[in-house]
N, C-alpha and C. Protein backbone atom coordinates (compact mmCIF):
# COMPACT_ATOMS: atom_id res chain seq x y z
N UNK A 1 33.65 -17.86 -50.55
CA UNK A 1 33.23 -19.03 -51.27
C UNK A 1 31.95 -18.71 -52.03
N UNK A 2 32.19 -18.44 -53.50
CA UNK A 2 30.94 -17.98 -54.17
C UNK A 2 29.68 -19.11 -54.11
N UNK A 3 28.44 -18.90 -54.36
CA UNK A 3 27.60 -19.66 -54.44
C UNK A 3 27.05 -19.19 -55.83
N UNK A 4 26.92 -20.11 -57.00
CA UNK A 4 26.17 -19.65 -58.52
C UNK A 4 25.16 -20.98 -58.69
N UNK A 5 24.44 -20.32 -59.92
CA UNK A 5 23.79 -21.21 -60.45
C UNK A 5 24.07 -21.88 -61.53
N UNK A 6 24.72 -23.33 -62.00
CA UNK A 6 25.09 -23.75 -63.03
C UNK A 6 23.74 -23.24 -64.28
N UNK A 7 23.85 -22.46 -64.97
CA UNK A 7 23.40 -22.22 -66.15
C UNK A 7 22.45 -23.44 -66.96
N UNK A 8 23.58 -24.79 -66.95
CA UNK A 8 23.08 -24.98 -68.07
C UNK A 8 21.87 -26.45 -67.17
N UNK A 9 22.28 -26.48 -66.03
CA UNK A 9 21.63 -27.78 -64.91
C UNK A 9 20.96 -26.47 -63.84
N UNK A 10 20.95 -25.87 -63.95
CA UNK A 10 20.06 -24.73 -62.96
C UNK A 10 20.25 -25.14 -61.43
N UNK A 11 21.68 -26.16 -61.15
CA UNK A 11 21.80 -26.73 -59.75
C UNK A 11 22.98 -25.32 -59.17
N UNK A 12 22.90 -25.49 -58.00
CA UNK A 12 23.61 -24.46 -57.59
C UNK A 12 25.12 -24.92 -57.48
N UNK A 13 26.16 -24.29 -57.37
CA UNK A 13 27.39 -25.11 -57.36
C UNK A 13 28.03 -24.05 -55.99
N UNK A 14 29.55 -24.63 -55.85
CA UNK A 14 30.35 -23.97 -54.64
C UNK A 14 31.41 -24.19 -55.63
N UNK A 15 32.30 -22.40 -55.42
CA UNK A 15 33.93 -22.34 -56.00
C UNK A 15 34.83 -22.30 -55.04
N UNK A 16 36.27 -22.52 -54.68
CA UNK A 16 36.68 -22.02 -54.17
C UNK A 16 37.80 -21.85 -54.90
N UNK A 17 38.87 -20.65 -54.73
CA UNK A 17 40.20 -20.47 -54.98
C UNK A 17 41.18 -20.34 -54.48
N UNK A 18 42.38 -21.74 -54.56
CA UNK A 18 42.94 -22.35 -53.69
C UNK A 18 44.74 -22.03 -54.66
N UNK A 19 45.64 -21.45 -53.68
CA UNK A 19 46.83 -20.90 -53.99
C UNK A 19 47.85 -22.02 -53.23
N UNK A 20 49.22 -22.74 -54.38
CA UNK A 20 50.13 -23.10 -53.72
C UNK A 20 51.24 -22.64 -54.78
N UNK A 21 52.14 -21.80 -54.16
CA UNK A 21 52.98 -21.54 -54.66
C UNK A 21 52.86 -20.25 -55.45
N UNK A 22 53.10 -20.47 -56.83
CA UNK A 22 52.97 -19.71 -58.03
C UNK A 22 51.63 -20.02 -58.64
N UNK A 23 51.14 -21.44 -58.18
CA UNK A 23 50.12 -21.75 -58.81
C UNK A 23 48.67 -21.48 -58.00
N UNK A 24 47.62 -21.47 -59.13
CA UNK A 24 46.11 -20.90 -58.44
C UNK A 24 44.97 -22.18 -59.15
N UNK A 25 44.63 -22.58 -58.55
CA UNK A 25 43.63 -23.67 -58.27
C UNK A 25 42.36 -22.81 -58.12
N UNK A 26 41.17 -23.42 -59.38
CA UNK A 26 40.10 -22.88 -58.73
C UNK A 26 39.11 -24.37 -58.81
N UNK A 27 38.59 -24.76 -57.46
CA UNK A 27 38.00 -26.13 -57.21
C UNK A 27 36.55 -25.72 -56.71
N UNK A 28 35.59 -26.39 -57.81
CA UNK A 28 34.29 -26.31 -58.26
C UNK A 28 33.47 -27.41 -57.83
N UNK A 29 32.35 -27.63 -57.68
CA UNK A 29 31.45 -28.68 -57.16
C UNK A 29 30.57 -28.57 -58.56
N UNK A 30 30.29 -29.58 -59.46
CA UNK A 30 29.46 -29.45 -59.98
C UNK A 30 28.59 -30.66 -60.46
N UNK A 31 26.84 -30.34 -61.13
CA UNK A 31 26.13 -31.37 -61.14
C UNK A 31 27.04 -32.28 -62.19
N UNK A 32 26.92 -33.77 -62.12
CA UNK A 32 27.55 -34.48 -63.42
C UNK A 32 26.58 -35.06 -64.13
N UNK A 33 25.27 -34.86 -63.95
CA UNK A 33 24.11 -35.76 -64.46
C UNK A 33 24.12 -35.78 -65.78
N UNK A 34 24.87 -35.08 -66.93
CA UNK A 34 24.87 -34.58 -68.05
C UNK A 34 26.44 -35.52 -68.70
N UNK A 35 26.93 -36.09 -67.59
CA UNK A 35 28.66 -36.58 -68.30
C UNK A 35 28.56 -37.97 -68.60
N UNK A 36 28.83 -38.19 -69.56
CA UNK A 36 28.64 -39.86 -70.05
C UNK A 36 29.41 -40.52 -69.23
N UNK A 37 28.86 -42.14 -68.71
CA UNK A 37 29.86 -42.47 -67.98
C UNK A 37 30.06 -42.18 -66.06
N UNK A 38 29.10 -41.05 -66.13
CA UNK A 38 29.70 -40.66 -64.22
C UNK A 38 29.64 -41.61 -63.46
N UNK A 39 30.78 -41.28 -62.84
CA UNK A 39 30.56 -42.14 -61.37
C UNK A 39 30.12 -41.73 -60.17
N UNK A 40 29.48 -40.76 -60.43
CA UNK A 40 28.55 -39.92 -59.35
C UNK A 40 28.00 -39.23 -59.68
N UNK A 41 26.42 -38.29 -58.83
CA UNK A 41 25.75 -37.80 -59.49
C UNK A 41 26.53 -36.29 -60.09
N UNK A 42 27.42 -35.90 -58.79
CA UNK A 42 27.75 -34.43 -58.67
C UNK A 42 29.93 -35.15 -58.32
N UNK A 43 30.77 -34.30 -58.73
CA UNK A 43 31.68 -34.38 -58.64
C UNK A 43 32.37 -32.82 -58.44
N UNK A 44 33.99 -32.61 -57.61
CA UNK A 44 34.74 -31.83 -58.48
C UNK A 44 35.38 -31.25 -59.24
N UNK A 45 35.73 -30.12 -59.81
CA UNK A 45 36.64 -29.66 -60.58
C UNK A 45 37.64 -29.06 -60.16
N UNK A 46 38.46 -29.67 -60.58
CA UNK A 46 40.03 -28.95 -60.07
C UNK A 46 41.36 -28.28 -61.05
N UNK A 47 40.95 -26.91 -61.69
CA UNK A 47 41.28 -26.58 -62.57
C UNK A 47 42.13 -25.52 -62.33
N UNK A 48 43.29 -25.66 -62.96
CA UNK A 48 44.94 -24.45 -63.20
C UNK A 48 44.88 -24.23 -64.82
N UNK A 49 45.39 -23.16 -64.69
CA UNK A 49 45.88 -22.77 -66.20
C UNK A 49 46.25 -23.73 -67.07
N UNK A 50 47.20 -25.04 -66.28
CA UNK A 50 47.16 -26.13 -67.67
C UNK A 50 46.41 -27.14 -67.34
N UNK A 51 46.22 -27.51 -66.33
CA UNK A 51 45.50 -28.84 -65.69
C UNK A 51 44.08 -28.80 -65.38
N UNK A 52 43.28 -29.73 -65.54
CA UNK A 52 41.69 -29.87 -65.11
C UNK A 52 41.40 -31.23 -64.97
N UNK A 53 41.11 -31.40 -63.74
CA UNK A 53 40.76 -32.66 -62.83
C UNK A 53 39.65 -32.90 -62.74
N UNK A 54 38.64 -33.95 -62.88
CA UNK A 54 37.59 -34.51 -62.05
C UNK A 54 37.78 -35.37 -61.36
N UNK A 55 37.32 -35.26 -60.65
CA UNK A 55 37.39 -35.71 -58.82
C UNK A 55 36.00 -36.28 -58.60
N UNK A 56 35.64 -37.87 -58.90
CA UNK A 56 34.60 -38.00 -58.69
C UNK A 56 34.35 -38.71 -56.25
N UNK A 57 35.21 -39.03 -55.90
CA UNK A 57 35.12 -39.22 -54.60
C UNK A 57 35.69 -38.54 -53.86
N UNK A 58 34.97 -36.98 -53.08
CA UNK A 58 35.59 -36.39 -52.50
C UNK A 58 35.00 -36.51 -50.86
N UNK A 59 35.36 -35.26 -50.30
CA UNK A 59 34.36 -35.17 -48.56
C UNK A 59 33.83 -34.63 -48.54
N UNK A 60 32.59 -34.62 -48.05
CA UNK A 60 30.84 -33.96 -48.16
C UNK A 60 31.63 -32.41 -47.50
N UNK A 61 32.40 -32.06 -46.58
CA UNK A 61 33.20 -30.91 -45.86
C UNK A 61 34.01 -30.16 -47.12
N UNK A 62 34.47 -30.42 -48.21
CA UNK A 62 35.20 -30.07 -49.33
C UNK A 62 35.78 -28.49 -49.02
N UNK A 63 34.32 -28.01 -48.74
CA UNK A 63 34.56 -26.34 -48.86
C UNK A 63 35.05 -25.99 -47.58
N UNK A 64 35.22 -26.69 -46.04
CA UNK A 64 35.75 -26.23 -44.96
C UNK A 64 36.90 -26.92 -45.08
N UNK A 65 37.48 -27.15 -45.80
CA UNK A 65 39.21 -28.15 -45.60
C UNK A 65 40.08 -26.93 -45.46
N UNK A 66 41.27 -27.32 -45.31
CA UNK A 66 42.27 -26.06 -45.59
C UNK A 66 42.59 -26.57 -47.08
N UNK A 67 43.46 -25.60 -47.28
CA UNK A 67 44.24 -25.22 -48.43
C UNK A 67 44.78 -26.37 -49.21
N UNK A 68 45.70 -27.06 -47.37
CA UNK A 68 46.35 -28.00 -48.13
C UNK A 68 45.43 -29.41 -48.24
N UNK A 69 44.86 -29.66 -47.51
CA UNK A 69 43.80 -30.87 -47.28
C UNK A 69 43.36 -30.51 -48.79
N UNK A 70 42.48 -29.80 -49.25
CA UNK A 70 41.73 -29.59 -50.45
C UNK A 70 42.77 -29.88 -51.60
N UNK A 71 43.87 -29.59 -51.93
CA UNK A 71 44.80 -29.61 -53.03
C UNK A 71 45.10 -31.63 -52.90
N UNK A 72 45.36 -31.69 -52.13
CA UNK A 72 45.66 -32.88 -51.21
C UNK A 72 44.45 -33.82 -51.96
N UNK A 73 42.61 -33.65 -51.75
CA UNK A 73 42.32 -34.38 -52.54
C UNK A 73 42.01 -34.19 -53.82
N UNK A 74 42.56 -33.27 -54.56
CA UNK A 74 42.72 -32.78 -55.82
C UNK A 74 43.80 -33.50 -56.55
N UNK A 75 44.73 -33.87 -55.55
CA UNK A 75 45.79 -35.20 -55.70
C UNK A 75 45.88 -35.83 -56.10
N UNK A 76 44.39 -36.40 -55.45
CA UNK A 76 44.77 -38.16 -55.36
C UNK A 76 44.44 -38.79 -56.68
N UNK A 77 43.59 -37.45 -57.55
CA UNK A 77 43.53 -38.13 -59.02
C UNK A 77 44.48 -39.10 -59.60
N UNK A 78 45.57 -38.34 -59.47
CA UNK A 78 46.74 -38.95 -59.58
C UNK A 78 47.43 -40.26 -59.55
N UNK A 79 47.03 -40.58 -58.17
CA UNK A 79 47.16 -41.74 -57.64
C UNK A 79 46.70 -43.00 -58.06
């Protein structure tokens, strides 16, 4: 689970890269203080080759979920 420094907010973020199937998920924590509109300060990203999610209500645990729990609330965008 990498740890970086967002560049352009100098906040630190968490990646992880999350596999179902054929497909590869890479789900990001990042600051939102910069997004018109947020509904939180910090949200996720939940991004595939065609798809990119923000996820503004997730679980403070995000980065210890499993695989499927994590995709799971990558979901519920959806919903």
């Amino acid at each position: 689970m990498p740890l970086y420094e967002n560049m352009e907010t100098g906040h630190e973020s968490h990646e992880r890269i999350v596999e179902q199937g054929t497909h590869r998920w890479t789900v990001r924590e990042v600051n939102a203080d910069a997004v018109p509109g947020a509904a939180a300060p910090r949200c996720l990203i939940c991004e595939s080759e065609n798809v990119v999610r923000r996820i503004w209500r997730y679980p403070d645990n995000w980065l210890g979920l499993s695989d499927e729990d994590l995709l799971r609330v990558c979901d519920k965008s959806l919903s």
